[in-house]
Structure formats: structure tokens, C-alpha cells
C-alpha atoms as a PDB file:
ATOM      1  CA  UNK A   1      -9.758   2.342 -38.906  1.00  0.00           C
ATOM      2  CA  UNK A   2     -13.316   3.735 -39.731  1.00  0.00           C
ATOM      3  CA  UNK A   3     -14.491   6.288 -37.441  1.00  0.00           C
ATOM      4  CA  UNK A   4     -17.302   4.025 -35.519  1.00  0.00           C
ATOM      5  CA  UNK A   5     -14.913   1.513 -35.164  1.00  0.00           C
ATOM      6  CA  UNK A   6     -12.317   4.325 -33.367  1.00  0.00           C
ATOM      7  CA  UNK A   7     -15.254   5.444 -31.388  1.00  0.00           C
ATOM      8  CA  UNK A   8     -16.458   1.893 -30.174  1.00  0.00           C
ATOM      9  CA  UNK A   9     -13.043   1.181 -29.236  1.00  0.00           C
ATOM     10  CA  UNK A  10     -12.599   4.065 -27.105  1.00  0.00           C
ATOM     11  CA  UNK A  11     -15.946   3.525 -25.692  1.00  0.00           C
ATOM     12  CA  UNK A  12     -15.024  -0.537 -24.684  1.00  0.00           C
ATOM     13  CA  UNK A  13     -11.521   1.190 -23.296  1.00  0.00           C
ATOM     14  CA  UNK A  14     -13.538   3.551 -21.136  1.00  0.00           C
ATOM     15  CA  UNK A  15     -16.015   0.693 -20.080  1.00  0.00           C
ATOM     16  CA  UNK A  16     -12.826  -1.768 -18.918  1.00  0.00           C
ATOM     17  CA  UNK A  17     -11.405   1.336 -16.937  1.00  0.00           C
ATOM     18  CA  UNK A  18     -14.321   2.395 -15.367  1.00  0.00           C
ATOM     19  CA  UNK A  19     -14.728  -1.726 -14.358  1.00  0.00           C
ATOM     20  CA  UNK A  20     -11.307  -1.997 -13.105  1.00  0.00           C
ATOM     21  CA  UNK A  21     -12.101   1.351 -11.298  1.00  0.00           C
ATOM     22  CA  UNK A  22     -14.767  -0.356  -9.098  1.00  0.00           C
ATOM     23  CA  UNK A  23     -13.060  -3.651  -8.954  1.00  0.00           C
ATOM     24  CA  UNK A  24     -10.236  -1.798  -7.606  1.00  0.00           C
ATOM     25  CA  UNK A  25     -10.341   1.384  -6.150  1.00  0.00           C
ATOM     26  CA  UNK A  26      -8.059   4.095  -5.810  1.00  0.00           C
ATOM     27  CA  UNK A  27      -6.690   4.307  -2.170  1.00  0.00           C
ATOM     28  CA  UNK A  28      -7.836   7.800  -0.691  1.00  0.00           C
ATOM     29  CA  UNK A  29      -4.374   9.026   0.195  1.00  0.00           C
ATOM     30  CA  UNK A  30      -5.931  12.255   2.311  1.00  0.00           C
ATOM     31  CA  UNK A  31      -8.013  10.326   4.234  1.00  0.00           C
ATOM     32  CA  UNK A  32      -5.558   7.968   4.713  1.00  0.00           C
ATOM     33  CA  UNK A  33      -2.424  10.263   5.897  1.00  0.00           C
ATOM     34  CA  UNK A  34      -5.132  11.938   8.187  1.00  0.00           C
ATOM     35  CA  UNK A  35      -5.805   8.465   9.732  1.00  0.00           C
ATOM     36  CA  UNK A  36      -2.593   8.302  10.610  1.00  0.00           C
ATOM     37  CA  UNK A  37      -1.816  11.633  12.288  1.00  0.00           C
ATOM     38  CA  UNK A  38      -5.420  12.166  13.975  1.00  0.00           C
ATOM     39  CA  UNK A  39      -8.312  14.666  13.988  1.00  0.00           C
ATOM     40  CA  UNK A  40      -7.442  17.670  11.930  1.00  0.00           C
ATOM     41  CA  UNK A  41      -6.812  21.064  14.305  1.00  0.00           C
ATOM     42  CA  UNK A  42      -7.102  23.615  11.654  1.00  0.00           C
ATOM     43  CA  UNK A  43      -6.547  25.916  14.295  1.00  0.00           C
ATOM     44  CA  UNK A  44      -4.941  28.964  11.715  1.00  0.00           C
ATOM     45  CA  UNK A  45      -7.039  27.667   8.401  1.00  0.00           C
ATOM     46  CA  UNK A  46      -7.988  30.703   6.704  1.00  0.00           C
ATOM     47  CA  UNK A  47      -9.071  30.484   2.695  1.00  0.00           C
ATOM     48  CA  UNK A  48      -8.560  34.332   2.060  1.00  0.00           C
ATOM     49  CA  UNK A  49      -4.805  33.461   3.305  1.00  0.00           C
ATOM     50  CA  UNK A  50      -4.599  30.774   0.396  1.00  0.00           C
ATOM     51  CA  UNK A  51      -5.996  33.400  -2.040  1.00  0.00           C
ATOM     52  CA  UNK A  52      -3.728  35.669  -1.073  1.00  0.00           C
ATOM     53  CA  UNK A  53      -0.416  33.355  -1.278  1.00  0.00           C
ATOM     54  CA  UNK A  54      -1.935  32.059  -4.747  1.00  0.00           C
ATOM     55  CA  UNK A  55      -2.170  35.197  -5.919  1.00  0.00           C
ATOM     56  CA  UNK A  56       1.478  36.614  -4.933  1.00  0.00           C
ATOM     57  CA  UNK A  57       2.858  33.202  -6.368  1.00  0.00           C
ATOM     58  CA  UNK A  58       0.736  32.831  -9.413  1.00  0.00           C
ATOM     59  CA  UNK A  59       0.367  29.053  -9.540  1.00  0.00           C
ATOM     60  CA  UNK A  60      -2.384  27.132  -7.248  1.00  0.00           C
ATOM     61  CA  UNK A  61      -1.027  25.096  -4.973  1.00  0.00           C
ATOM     62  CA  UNK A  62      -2.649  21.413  -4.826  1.00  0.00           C
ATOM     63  CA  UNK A  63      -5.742  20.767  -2.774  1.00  0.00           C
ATOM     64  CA  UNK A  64      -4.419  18.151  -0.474  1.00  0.00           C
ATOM     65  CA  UNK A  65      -1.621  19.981   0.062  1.00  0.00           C
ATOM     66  CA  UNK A  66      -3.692  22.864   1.097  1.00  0.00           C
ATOM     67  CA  UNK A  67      -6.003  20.459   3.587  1.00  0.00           C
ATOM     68  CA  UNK A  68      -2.857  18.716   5.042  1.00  0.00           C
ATOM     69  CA  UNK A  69      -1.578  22.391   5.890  1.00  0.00           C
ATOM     70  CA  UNK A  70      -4.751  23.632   7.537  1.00  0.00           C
ATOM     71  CA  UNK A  71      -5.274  20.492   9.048  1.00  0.00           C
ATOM     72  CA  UNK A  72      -1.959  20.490  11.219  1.00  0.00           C
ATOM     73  CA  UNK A  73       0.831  23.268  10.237  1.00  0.00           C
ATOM     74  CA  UNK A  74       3.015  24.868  11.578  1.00  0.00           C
ATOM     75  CA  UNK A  75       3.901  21.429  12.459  1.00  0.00           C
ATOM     76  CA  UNK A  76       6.712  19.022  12.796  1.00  0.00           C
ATOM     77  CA  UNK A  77       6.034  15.335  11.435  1.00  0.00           C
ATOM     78  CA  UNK A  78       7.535  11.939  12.011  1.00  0.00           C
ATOM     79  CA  UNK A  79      10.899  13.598  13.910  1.00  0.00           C
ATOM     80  CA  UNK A  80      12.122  15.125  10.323  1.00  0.00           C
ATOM     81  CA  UNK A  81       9.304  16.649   8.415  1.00  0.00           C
ATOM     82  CA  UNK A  82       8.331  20.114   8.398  1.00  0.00           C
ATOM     83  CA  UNK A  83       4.828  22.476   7.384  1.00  0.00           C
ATOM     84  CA  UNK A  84       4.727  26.089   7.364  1.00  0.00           C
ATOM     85  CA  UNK A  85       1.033  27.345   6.795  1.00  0.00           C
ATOM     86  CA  UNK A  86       0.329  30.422   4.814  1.00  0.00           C
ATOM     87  CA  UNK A  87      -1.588  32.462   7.632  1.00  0.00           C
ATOM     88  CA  UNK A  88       0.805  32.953  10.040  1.00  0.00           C
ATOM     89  CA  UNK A  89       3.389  35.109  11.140  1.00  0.00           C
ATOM     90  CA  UNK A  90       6.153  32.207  12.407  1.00  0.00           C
ATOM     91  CA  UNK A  91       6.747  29.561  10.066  1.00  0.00           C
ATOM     92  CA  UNK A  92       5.032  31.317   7.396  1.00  0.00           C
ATOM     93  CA  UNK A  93       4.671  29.111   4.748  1.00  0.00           C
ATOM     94  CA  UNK A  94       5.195  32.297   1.925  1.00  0.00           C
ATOM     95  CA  UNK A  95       8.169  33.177   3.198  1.00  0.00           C
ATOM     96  CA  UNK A  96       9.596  30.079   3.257  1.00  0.00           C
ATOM     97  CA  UNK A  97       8.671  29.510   0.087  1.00  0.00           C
ATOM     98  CA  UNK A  98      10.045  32.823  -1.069  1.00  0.00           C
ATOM     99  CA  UNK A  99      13.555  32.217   0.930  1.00  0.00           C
ATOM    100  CA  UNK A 100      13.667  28.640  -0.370  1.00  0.00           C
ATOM    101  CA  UNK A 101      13.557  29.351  -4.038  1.00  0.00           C
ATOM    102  CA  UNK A 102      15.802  32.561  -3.255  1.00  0.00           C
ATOM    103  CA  UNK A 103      18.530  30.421  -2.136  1.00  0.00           C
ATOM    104  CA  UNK A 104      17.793  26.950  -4.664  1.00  0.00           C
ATOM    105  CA  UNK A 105      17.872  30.116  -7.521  1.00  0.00           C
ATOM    106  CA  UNK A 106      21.573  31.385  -6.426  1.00  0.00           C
ATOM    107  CA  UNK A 107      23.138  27.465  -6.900  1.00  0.00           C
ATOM    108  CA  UNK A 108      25.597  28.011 -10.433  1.00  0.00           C
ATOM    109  CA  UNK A 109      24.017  24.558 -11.960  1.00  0.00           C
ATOM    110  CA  UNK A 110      25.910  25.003 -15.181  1.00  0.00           C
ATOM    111  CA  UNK A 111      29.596  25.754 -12.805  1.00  0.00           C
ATOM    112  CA  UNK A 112      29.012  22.204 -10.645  1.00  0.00           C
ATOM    113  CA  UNK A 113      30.490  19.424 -13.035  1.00  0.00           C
ATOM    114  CA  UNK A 114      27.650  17.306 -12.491  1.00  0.00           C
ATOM    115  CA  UNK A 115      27.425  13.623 -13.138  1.00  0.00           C
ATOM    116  CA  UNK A 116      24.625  12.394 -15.663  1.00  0.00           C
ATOM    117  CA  UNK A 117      22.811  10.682 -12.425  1.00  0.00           C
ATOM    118  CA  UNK A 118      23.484  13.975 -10.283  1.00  0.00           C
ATOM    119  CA  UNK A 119      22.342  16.580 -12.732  1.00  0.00           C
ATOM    120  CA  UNK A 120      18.051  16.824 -12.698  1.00  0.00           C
ATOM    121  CA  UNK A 121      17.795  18.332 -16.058  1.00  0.00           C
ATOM    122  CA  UNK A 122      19.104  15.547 -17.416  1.00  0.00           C
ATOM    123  CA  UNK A 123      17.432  12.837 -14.792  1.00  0.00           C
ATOM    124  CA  UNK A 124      14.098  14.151 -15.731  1.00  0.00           C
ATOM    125  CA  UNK A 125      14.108  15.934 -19.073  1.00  0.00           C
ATOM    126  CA  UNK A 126      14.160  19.577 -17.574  1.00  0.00           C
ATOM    127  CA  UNK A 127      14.674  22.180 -20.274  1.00  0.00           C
ATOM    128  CA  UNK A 128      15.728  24.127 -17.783  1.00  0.00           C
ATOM    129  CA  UNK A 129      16.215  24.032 -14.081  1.00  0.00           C
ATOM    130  CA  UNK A 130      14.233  26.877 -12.520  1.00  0.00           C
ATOM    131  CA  UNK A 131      12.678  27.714  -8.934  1.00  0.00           C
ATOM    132  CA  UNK A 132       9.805  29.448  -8.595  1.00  0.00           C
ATOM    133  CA  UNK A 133       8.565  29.962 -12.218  1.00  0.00           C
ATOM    134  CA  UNK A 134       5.199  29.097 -13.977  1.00  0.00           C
ATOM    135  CA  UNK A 135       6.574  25.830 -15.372  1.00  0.00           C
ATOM    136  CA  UNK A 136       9.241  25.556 -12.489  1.00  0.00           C
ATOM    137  CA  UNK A 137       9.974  23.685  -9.279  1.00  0.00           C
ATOM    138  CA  UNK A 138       8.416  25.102  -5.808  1.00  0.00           C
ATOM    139  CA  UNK A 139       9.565  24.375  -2.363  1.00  0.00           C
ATOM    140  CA  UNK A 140       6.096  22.902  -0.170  1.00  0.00           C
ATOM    141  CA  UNK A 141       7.740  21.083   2.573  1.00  0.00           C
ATOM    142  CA  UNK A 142      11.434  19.692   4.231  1.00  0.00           C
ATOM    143  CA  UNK A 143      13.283  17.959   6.639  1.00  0.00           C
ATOM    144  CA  UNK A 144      15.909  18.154   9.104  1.00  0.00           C
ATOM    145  CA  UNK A 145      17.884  15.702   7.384  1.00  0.00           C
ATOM    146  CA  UNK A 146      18.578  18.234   4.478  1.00  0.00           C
ATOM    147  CA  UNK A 147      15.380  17.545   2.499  1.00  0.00           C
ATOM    148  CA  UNK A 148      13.327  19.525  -0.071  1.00  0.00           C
ATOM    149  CA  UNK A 149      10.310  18.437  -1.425  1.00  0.00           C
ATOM    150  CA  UNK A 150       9.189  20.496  -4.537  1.00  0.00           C
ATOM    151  CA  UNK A 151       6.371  20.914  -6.733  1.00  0.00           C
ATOM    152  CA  UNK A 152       6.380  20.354 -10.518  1.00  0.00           C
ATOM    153  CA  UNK A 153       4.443  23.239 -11.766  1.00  0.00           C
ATOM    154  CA  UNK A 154       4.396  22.401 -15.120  1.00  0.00           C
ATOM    155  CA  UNK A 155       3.673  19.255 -14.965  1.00  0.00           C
ATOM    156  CA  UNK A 156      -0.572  18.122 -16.277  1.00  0.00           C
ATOM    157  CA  UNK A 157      -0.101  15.054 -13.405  1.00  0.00           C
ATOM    158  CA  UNK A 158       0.653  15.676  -9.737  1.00  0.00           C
ATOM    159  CA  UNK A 159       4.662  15.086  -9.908  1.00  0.00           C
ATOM    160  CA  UNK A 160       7.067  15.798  -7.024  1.00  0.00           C
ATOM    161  CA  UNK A 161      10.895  15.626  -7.107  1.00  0.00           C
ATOM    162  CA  UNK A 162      12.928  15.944  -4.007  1.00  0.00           C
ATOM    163  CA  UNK A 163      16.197  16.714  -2.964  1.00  0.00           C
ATOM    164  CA  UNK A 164      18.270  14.760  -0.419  1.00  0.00           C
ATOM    165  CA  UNK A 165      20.579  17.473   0.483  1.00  0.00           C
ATOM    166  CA  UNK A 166      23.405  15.720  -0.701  1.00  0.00           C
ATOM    167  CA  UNK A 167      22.452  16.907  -4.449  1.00  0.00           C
ATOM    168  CA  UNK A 168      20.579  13.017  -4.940  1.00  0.00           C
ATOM    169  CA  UNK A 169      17.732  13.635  -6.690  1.00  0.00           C
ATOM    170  CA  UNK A 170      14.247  11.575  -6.909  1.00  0.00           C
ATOM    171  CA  UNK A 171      11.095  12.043  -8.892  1.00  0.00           C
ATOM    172  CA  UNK A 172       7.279  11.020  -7.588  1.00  0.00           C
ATOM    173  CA  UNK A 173       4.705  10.992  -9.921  1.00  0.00           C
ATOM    174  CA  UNK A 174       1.699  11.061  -7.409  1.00  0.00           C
ATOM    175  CA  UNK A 175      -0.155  13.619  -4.986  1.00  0.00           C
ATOM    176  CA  UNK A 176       1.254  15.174  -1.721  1.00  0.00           C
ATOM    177  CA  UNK A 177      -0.963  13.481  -0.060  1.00  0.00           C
ATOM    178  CA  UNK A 178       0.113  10.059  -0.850  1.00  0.00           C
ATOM    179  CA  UNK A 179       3.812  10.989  -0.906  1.00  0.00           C
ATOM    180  CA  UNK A 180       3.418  11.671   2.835  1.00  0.00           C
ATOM    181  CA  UNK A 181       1.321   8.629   3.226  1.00  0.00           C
ATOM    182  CA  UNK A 182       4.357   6.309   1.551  1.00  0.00           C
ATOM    183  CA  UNK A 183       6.633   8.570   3.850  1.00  0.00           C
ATOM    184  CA  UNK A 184       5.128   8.229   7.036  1.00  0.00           C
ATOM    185  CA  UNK A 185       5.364   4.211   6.577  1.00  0.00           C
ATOM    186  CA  UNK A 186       8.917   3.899   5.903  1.00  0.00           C
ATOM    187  CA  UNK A 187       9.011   4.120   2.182  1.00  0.00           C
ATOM    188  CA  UNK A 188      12.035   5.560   0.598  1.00  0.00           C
ATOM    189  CA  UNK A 189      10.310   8.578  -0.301  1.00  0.00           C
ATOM    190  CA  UNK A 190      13.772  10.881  -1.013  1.00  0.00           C
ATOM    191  CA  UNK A 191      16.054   8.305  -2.839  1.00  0.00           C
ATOM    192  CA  UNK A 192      17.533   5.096  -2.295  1.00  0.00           C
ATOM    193  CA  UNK A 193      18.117   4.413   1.625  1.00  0.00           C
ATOM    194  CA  UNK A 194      16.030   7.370   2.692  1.00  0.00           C
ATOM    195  CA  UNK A 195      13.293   5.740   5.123  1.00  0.00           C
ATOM    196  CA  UNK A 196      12.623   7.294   8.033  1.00  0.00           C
ATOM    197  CA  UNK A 197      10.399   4.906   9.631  1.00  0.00           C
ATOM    198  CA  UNK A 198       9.890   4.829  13.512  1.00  0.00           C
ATOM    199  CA  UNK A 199       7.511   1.819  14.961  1.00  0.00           C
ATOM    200  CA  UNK A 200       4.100   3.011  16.601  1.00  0.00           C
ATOM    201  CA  UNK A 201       1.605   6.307  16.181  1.00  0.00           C
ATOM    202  CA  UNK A 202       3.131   8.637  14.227  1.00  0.00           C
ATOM    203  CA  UNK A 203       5.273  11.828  16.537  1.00  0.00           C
ATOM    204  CA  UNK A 204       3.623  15.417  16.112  1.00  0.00           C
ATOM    205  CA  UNK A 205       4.997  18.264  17.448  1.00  0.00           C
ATOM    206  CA  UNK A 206       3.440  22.068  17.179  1.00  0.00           C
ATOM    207  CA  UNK A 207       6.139  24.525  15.978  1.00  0.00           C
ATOM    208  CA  UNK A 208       6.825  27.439  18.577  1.00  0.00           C
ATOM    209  CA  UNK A 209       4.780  30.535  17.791  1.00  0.00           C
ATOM    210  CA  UNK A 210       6.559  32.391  19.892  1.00  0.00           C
ATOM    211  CA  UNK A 211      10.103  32.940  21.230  1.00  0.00           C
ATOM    212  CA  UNK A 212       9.443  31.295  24.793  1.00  0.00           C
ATOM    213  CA  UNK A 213       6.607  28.367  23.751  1.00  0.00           C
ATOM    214  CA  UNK A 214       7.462  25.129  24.001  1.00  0.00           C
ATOM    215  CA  UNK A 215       5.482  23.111  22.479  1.00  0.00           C
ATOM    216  CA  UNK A 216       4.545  19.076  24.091  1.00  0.00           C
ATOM    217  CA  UNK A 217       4.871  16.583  21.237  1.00  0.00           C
ATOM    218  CA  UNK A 218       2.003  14.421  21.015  1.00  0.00           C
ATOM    219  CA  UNK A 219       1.372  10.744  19.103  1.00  0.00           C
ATOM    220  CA  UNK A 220      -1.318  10.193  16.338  1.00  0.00           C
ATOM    221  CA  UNK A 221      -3.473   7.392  16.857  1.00  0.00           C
ATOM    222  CA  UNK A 222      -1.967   3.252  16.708  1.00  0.00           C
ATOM    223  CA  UNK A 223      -1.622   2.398  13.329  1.00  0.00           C
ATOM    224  CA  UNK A 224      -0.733  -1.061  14.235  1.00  0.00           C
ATOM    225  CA  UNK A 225       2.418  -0.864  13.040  1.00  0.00           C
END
């Protein structure tokens, strides 16, 4: 194909995205999730406490992850889902981090007889399974059900895979953001038969800070669900 012709095509492609675009637009997944748990606190958001975790990890966490944090961690979500945030001393969301991929890091992958469908290197065309490496998979968030949600570092579009504790994996190619949307309305967002869906606002609960707090839980506003 001549060059014009290459370039008028891509042009005509660009045009029929950009109409579909307004026609249909992308759901704002933040703004959304935020909808859904209530006015952000922010109450220990502190940028120079990002830089600082950024720095010691050396990969950049995503940007909704980073608002969803600040907005409401430490924090306990939907009865099952915890946040850490990176600027405090409990539930410190670097140490966690650090601790997670410690113990994900000591599993002997290669000793565990895994089936084809058990085995993530071969469920999503790892060349390797590694935990906290520049092209590896980082802890952000879990549950009390056994959980891990991790980061694919390497990956050019926001791609998530999580564990179900039971060594059932599942892959998400989309944000944070609107993995905890899809979560927090009873999609299976860890595997087959993994909703966790409860009717009404959606339960928060403020992690203890200290040995004797205890902490109220409180409801987001009605969803109308």
C-alpha cells in the first residue's frame, strides 16, 4: 500500500476511535469507586512518602492506586479487603509490600508439581515467576479470605493477577481502580466463584493505629443496590 494511502487509513482509524470515544465514553472507574465508599479522608496523604516508597522500590506505583490509598488507608473494605498506606507506622504499606514479596519469593515453584491451569507462568506467558523485580509481580492489596492482588510491572497496560490463596490464579487487564469498582459490586474479581458481594452502602472500617484503638465501622453512601 502507498504511503498516503497507509497514512489516510490510519488517520480514518483514529477519526472512528476518537467518534466511538464520544459516542461512548470510558466509565471513570476513580470517581466511580469513590462514589461508592464516600468523601475521601486523606487523613495520612503525604507525596514525599510516595517518593520515598517509589524510590526504595524502583517502579511507580499507579496513580489511582496512589489516590485510593490516600483517600482511605489504612483501611478495611467490603468485610475482606485490605490498604496499607505508605506514610505510616501501622499498616505500613512498604513493609507489607516488602514482607509480602519476602514470603511469595521463598515458595519452590519449580518443586510444586503444578497443573497446566495451576501454574501462572504457563497461564499467562511468564518467563519467569518473580516478586518484586522491575518486570515482576508486586503485592498492592489483600483479603482475609487468603487473597493477593499484584501488580504487573512489566506490563505497557494496567494488568493485575491475583491469587486466591488456594494457588487459583486470575489475570485483569484493567486499572486498580476499576478492579475495586467490579469488586465492590459482586464481580468475581479473584477467580471463578469469588464474589464477595453484600447488599447496601459499602462497610468501611479504619485499621487500629494503635494497640488499644478500636476503630467504629462506618457505611459509604446508598448505592441503591
Amino acid at each position: 500500500m502507498p504511503e498516503h494511502g497507509l497514512g489516510l487509513g490510519l488517520q480514518l482509524c483514529a477519526v472512528g476511535q476518537m467518534r466511538l470515544s464520544e459516542r461512548y465514553p470510558m466509565p471513570d472507574y476513580l470517581a466511580a469507586t469513590m462514589a461508592m465508599l464516600g468523601p475521601p479522608q486523606n487523613r495520612y496523604a503525604d507525596p514525599s512518602a510516595w517518593d520515598r516508597l517509589h524510590e526504595e522500590l524502583g517502579i511507580q506505583l499507579p496513580s489511582d492506586y496512589q489516590a485510593l490509598v490516600d483517600a482511605y488507608a489504612p483501611i478495611h473494605l467490603n468485610g475482606h479487603l485490605y490498604l496499607s498506606h505508605p506514610a505510616t507506622e501501622r499498616w505500613n504499606l512498604r513493609q507489607w509490600i516488602r514482607d509480602t514479596i519476602r514470603a511469595w519469593s521463598e515458595v519452590p515453584w519449580d518443586e510444586l508439581d503444578l497443573d497446566a491451569d495451576q501454574d501462572p507462568r504457563l497461564l499467562f506467558g511468564l518467563k519467569e515467576l518473580s516478586f518484586g523485580t522491575i518486570d515482576g509481580l508486586w503485592p498492592i492489596a489483600s483479603t482475609d479470605r487468603g487473597e493477593t492482588i499484584f501488580l504487573a510491572a512489566g506490563s505497557v497496560t494496567p494488568r493485575l493477577l491475583v491469587e486466591d490463596g488456594e494457588i487459583g490464579w486470575a489475570e485483569y487487564h484493567m486499572s486498580f481502580a476499576e478492579w475495586l469498582y467490579r469488586y465492590l459490586i459482586g464481580e468475581e474479581m479473584a477467580g471463578p466463584n469469588s464474589s464477595a458481594f453484600y447488599p447496601g452502602p459499602v462497610q468501611l472500617r479504619r485499621l487500629p493505629m494503635s494497640a488499644t484503638e478500636r476503630p467504629e465501622p462506618w457505611s459509604g453512601p446508598d448505592r441503591g443496590m
